[in-house]
C-alpha atoms as a PDB file:
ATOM      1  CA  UNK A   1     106.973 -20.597 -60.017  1.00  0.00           C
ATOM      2  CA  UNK A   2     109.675 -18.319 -61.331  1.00  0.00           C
ATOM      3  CA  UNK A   3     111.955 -20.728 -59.740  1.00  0.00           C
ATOM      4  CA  UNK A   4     110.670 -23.383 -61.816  1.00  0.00           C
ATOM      5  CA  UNK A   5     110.606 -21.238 -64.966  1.00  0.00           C
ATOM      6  CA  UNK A   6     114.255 -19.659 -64.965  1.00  0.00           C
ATOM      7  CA  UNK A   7     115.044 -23.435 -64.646  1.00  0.00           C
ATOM      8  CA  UNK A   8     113.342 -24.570 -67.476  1.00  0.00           C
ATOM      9  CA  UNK A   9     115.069 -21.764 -69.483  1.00  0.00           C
ATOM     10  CA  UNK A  10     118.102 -23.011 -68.502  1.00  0.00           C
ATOM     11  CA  UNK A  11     117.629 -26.835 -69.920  1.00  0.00           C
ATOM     12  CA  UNK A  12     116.819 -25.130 -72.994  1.00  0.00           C
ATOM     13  CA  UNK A  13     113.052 -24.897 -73.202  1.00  0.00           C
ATOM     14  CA  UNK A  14     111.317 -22.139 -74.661  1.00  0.00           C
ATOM     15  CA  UNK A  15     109.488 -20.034 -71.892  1.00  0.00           C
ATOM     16  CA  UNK A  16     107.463 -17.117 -71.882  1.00  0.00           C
ATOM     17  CA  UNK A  17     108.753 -14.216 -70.299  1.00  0.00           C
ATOM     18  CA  UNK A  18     106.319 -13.182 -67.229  1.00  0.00           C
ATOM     19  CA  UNK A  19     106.699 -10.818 -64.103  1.00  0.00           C
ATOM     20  CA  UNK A  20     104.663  -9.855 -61.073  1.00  0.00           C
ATOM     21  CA  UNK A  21     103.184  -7.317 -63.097  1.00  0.00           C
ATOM     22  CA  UNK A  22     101.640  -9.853 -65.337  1.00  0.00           C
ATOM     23  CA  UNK A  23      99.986 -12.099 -62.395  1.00  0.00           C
ATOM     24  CA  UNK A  24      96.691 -11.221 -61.208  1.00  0.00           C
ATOM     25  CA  UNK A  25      95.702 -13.197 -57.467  1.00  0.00           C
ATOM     26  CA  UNK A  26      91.494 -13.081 -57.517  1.00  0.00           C
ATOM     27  CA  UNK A  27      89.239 -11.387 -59.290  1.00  0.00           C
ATOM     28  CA  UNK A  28      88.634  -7.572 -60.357  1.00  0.00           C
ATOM     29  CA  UNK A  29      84.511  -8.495 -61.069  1.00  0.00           C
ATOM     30  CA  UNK A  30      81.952  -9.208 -58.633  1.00  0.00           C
ATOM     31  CA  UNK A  31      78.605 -10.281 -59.519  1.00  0.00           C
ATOM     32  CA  UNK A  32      76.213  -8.566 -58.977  1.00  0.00           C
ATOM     33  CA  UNK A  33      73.161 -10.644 -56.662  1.00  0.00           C
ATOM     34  CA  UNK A  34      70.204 -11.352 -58.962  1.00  0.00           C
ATOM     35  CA  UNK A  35      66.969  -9.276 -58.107  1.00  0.00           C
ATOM     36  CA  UNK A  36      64.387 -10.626 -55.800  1.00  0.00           C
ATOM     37  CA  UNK A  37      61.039  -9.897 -54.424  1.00  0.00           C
ATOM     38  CA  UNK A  38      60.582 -10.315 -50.933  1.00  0.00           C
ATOM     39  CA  UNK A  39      57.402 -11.874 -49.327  1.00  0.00           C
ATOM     40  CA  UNK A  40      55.953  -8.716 -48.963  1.00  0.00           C
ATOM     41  CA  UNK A  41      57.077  -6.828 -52.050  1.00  0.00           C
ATOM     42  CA  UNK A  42      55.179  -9.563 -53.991  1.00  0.00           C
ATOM     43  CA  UNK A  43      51.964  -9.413 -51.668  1.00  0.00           C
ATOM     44  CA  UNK A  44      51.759  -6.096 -52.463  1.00  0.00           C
ATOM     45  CA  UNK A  45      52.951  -6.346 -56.518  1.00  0.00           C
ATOM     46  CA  UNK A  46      50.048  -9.020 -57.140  1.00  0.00           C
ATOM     47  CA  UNK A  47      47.294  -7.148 -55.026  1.00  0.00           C
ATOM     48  CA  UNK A  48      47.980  -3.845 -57.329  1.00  0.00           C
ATOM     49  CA  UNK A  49      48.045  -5.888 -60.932  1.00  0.00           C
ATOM     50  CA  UNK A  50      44.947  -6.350 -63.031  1.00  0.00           C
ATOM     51  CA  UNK A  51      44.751  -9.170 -64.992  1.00  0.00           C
ATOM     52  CA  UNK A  52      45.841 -11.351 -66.720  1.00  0.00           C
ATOM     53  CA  UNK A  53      48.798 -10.173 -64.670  1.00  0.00           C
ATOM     54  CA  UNK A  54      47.421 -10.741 -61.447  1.00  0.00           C
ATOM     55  CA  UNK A  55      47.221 -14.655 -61.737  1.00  0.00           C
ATOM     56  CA  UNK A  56      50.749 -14.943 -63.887  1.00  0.00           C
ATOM     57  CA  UNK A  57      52.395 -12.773 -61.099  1.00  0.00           C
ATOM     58  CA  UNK A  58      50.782 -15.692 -58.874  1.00  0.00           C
ATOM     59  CA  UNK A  59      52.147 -18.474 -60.266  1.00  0.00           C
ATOM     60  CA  UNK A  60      55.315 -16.748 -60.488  1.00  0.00           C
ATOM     61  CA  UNK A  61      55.426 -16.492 -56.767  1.00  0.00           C
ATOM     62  CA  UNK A  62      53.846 -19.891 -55.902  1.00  0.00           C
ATOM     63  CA  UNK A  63      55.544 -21.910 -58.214  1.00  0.00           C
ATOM     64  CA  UNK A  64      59.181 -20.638 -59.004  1.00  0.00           C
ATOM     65  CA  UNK A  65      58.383 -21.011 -62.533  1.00  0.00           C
ATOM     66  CA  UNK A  66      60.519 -19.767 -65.375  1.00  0.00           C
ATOM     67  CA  UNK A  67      58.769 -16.651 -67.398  1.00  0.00           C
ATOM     68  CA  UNK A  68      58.983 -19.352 -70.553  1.00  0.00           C
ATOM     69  CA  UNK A  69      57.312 -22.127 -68.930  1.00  0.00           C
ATOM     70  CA  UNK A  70      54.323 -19.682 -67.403  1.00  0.00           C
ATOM     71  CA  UNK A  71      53.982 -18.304 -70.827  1.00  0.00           C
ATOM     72  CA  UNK A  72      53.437 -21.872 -72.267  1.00  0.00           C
ATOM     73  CA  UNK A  73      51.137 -23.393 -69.672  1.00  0.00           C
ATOM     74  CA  UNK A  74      48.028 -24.178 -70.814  1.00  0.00           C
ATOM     75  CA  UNK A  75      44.533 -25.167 -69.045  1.00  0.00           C
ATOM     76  CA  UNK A  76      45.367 -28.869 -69.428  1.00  0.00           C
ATOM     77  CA  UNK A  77      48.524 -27.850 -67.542  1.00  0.00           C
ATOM     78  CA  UNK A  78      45.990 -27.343 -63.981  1.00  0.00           C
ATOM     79  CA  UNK A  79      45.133 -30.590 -62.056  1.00  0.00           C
ATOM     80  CA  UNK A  80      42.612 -29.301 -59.417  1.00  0.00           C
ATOM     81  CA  UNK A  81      41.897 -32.770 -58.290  1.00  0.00           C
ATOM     82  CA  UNK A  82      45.403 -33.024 -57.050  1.00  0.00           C
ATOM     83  CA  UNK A  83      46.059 -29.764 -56.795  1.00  0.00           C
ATOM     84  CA  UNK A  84      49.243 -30.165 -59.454  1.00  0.00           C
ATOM     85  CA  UNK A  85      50.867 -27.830 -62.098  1.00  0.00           C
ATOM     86  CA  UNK A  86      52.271 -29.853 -64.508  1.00  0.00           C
ATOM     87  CA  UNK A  87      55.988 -27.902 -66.364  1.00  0.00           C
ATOM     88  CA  UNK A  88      56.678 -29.607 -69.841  1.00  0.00           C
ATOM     89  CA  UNK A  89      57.479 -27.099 -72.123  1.00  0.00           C
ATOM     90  CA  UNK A  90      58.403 -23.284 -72.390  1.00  0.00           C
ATOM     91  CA  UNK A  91      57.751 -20.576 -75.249  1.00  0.00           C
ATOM     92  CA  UNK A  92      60.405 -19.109 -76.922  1.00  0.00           C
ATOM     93  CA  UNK A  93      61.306 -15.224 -76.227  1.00  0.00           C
ATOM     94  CA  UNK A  94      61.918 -14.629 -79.739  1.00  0.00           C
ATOM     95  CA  UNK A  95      59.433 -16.806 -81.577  1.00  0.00           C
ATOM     96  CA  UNK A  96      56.942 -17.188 -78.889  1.00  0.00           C
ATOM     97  CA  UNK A  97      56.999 -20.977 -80.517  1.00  0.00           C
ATOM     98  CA  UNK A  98      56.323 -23.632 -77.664  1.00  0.00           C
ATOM     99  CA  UNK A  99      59.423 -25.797 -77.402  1.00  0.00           C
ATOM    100  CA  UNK A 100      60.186 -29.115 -75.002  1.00  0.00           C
ATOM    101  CA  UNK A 101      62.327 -27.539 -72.312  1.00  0.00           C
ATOM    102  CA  UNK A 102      66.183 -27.936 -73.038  1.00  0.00           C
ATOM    103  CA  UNK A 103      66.580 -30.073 -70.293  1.00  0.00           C
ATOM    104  CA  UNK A 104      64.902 -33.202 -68.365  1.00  0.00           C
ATOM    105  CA  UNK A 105      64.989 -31.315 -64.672  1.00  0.00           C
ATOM    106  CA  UNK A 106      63.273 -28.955 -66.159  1.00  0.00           C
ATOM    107  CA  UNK A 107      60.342 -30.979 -66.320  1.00  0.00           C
ATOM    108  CA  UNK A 108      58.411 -31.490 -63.471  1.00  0.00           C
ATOM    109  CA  UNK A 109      54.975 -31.644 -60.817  1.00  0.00           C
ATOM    110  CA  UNK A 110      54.485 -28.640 -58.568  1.00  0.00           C
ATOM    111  CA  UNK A 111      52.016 -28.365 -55.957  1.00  0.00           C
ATOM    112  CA  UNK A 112      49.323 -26.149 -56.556  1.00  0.00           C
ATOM    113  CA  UNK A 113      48.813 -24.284 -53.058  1.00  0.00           C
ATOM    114  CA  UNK A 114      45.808 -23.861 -51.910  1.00  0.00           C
ATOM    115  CA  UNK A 115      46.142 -19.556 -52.313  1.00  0.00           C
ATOM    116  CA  UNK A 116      47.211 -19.948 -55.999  1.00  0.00           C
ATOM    117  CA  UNK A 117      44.734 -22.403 -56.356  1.00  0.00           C
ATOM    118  CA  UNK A 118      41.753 -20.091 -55.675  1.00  0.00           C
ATOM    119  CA  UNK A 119      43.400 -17.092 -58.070  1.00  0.00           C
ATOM    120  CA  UNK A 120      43.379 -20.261 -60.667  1.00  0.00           C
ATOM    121  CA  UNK A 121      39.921 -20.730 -60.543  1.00  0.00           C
ATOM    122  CA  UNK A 122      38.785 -16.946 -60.382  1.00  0.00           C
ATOM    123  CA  UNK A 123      41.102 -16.450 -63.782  1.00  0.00           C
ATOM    124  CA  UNK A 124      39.464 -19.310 -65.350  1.00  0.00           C
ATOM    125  CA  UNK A 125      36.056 -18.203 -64.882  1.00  0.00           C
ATOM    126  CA  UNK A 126      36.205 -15.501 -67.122  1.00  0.00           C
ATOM    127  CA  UNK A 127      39.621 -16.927 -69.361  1.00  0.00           C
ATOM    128  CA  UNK A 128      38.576 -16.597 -73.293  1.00  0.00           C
ATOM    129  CA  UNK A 129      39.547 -20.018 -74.191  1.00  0.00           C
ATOM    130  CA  UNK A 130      42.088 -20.212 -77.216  1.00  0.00           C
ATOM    131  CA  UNK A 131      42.972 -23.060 -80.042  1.00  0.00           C
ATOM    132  CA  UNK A 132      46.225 -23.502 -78.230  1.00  0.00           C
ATOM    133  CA  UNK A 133      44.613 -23.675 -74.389  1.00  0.00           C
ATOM    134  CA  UNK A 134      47.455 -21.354 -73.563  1.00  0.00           C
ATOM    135  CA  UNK A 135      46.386 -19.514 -70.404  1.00  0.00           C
ATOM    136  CA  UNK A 136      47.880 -16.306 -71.234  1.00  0.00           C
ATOM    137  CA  UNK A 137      47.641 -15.747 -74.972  1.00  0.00           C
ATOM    138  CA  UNK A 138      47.827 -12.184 -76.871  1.00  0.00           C
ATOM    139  CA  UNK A 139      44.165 -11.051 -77.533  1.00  0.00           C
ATOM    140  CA  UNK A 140      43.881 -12.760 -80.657  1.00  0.00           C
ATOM    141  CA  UNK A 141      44.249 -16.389 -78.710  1.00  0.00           C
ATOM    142  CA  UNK A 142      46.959 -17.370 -81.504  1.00  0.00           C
ATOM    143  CA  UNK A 143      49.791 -17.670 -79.493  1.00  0.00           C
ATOM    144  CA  UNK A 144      51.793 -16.666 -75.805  1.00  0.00           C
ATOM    145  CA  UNK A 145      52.084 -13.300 -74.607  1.00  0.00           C
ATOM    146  CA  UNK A 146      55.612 -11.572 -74.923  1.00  0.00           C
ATOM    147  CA  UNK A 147      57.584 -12.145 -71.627  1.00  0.00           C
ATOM    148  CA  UNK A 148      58.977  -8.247 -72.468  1.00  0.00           C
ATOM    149  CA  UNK A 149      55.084  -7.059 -72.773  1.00  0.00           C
ATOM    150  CA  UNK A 150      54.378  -8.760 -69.519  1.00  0.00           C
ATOM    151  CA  UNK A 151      57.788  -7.003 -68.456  1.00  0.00           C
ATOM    152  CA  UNK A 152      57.129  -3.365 -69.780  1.00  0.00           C
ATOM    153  CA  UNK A 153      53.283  -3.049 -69.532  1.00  0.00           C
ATOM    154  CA  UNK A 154      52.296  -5.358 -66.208  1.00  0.00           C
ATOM    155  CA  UNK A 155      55.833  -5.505 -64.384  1.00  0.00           C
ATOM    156  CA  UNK A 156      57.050  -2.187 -64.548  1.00  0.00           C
ATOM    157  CA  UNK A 157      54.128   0.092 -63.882  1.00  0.00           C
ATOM    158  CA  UNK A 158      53.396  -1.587 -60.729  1.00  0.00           C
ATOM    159  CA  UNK A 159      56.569  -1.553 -59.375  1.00  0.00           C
ATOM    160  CA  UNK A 160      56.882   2.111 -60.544  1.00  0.00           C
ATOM    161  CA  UNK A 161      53.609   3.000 -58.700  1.00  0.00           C
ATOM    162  CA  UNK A 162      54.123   0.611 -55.507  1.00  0.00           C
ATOM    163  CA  UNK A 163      57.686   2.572 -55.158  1.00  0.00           C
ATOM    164  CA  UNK A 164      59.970  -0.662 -55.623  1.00  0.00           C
ATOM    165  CA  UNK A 165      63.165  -0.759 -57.556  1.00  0.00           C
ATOM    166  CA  UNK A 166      62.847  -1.872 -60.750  1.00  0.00           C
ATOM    167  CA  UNK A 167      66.303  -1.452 -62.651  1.00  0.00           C
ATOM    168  CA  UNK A 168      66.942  -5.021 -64.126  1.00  0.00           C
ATOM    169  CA  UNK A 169      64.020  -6.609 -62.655  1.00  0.00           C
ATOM    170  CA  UNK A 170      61.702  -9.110 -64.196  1.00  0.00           C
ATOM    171  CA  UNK A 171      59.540 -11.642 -63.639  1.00  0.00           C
ATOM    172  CA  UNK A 172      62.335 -14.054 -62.754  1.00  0.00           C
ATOM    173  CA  UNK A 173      62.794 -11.700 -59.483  1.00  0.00           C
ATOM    174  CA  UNK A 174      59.231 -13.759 -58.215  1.00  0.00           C
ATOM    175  CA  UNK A 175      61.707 -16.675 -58.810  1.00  0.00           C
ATOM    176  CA  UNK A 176      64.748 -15.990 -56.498  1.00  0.00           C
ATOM    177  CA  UNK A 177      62.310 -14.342 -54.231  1.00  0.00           C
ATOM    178  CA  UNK A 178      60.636 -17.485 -53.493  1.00  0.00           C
ATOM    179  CA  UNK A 179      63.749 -19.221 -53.288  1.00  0.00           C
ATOM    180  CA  UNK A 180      64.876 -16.879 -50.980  1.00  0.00           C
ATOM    181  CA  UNK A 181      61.954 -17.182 -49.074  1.00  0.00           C
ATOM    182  CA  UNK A 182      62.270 -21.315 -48.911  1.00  0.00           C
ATOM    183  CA  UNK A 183      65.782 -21.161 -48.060  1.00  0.00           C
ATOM    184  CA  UNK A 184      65.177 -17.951 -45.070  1.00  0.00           C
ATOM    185  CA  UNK A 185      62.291 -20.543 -43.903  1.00  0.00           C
ATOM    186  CA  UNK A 186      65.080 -23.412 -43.227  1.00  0.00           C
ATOM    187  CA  UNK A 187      63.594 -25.406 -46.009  1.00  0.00           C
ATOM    188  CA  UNK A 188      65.792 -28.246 -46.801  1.00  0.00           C
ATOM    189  CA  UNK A 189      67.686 -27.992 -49.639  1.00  0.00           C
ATOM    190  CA  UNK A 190      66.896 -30.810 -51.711  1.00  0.00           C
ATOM    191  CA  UNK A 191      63.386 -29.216 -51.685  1.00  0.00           C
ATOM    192  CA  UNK A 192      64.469 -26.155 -52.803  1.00  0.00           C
ATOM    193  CA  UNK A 193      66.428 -27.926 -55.868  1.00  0.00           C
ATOM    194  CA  UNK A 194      63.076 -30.220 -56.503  1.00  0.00           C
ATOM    195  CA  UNK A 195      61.123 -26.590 -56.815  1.00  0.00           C
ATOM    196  CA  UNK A 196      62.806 -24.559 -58.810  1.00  0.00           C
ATOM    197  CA  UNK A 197      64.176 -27.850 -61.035  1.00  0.00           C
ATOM    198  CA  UNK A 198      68.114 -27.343 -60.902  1.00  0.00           C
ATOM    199  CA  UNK A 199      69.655 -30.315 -62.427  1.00  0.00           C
ATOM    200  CA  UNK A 200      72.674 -30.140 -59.950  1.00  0.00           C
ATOM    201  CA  UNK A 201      72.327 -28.794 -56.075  1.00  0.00           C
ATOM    202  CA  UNK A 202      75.217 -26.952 -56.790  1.00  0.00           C
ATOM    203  CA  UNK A 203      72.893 -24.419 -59.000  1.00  0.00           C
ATOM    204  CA  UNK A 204      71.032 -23.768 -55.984  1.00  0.00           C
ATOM    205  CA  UNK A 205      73.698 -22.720 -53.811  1.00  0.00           C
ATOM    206  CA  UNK A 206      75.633 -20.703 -56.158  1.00  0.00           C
ATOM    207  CA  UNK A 207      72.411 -18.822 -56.918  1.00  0.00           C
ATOM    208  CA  UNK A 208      70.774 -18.422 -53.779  1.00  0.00           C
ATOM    209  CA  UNK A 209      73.586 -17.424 -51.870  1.00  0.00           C
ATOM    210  CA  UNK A 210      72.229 -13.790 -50.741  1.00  0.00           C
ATOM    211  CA  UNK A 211      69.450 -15.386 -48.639  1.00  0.00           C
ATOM    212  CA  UNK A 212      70.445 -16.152 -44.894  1.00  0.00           C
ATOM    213  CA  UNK A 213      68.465 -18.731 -43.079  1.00  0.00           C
ATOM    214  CA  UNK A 214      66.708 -17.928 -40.318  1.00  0.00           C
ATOM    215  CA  UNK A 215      68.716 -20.444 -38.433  1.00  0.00           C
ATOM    216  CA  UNK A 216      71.860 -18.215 -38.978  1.00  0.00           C
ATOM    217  CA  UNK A 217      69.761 -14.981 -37.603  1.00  0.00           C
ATOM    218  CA  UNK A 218      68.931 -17.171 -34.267  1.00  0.00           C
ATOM    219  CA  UNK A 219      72.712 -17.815 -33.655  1.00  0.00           C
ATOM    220  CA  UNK A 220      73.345 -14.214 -34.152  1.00  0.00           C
ATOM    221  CA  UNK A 221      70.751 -12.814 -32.558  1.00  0.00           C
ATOM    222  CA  UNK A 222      71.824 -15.228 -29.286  1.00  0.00           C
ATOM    223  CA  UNK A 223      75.579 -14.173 -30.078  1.00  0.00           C
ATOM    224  CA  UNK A 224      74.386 -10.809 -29.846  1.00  0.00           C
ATOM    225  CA  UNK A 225      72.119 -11.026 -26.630  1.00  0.00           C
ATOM    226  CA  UNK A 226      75.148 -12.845 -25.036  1.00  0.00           C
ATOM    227  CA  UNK A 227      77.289  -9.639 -25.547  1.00  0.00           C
ATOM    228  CA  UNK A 228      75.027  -6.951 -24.442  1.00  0.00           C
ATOM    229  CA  UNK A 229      74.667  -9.126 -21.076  1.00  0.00           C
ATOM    230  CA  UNK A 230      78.814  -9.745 -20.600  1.00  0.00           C
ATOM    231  CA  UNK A 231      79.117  -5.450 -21.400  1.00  0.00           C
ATOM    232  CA  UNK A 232      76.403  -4.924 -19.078  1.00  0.00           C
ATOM    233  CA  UNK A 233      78.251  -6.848 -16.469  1.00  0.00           C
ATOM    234  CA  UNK A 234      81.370  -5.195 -17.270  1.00  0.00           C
ATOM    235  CA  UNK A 235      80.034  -1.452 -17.030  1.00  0.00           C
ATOM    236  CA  UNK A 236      77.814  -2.460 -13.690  1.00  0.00           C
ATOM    237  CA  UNK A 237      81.439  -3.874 -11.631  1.00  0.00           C
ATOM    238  CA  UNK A 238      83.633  -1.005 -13.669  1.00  0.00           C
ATOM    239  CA  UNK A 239      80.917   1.418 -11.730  1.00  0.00           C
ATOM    240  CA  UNK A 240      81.490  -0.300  -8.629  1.00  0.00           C
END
């Protein structure tokens, strides 16, 4: 490169002057992984919340579902006949305003399994039903709750009391913890994309990076039950 530059200088272009000093090969920043509930850390997190917490912590888990999209479902949302959730639309952090999502993916069908189905139905039962049909509306029933209210009063305190690390953590940590949890369970990834509603595959991978499959742990595991038996063999004909 400096090659190419002193030659340059020489035909009589205008170059900037640049040394070693001034290159930097990589990068000094690493990001940090995104914050994730495991299978069992969000077992536990939805057994100790009350409601309405409870059942949004639910759908969190079971669906992969953005914290603006949960905030904006509404009862109409629910198909129990075909056990669907239907995702159109999101409320606003700021305004709490519902909005049509930014993008087409984001729109979508998700199955309603039959667990979150049952925590559906309980919820409903004794949901105070609102102008809006929003299924988790401030007290007043005028609009969505606050996804930093949900945060600070039904997040935190659980995860405070259940011991679990909460620095940075919100509700999308149900998100990449079910992702996790499709991708450690060798689900394929097109699935994966169809759930959580990337536009590009690409999103998926670069996100969900920190889980390992479970088919990777096999061939380790093998690798590493291959290796005790060699050593073994080694140390028994080294003590002949």
């Amino acid at each position: 490169m400096f090659s190419i530059m002193d030659y340059a200088e020489k035909c009589g272009t205008k170059v900037a002057k640049v040394s070693f000093k001034d290159l930097q090969l990589g990068t000094t920043t690493r990001k940090t992984p995104a914050p994730f509930f495991t299978r069992e850390q969000a077992a536990l997190i939805i057994e100790a919340a009350k409601e309405p917490f409870k059942t949004l912590f639910t759908l969190a888990w079971f669906t992969g579902m953005r914290a603006g999209e949960i905030l904006a479902l509404t009862l109409d949302d629910l198909d129990f006949t075909s056990k669907t959730v239907r995702v159109n639309k999101s409320a606003d952090d700021n305004t709490r305003k519902i909005r049509q999502p930014k993008t087409d993916s984001s729109v979508g069908l998700l199955p309603m399994p039959s667990a979150l189905e049952a925590v559906l139905r309980d919820y409903i039962r004794q949901w105070k039903p609102n102008p809006s049909g929003v299924l988790f509306a401030t007290r007043n029933g005028l609009r969505p709750r606050s996804r930093d209210n949900v945060v600070r009063c039904g997040l935190k305190p659980v995860l405070r009391k259940l011991g679990i690390p909460g620095a940075n953590t919100g509700l999308h940590a149900f998100r990449h913890g079910l992702a996790t949890e499709l991708v450690d369970s060798n689900a394929p990834l097109p699935v994966v994309q169809k759930q959580l509603r990337h536009a590009d595959i690409a999103t998926t991978l670069r996100i969900y990076t920190h889980a390992i499959p479970q088919s990777q742990r096999d061939a380790m595991e093998g690798v590493n039950l291959q290796s005790v038996r060699s050593i073994n063999a080694v140390l028994k004909f080294a003590a002949k």
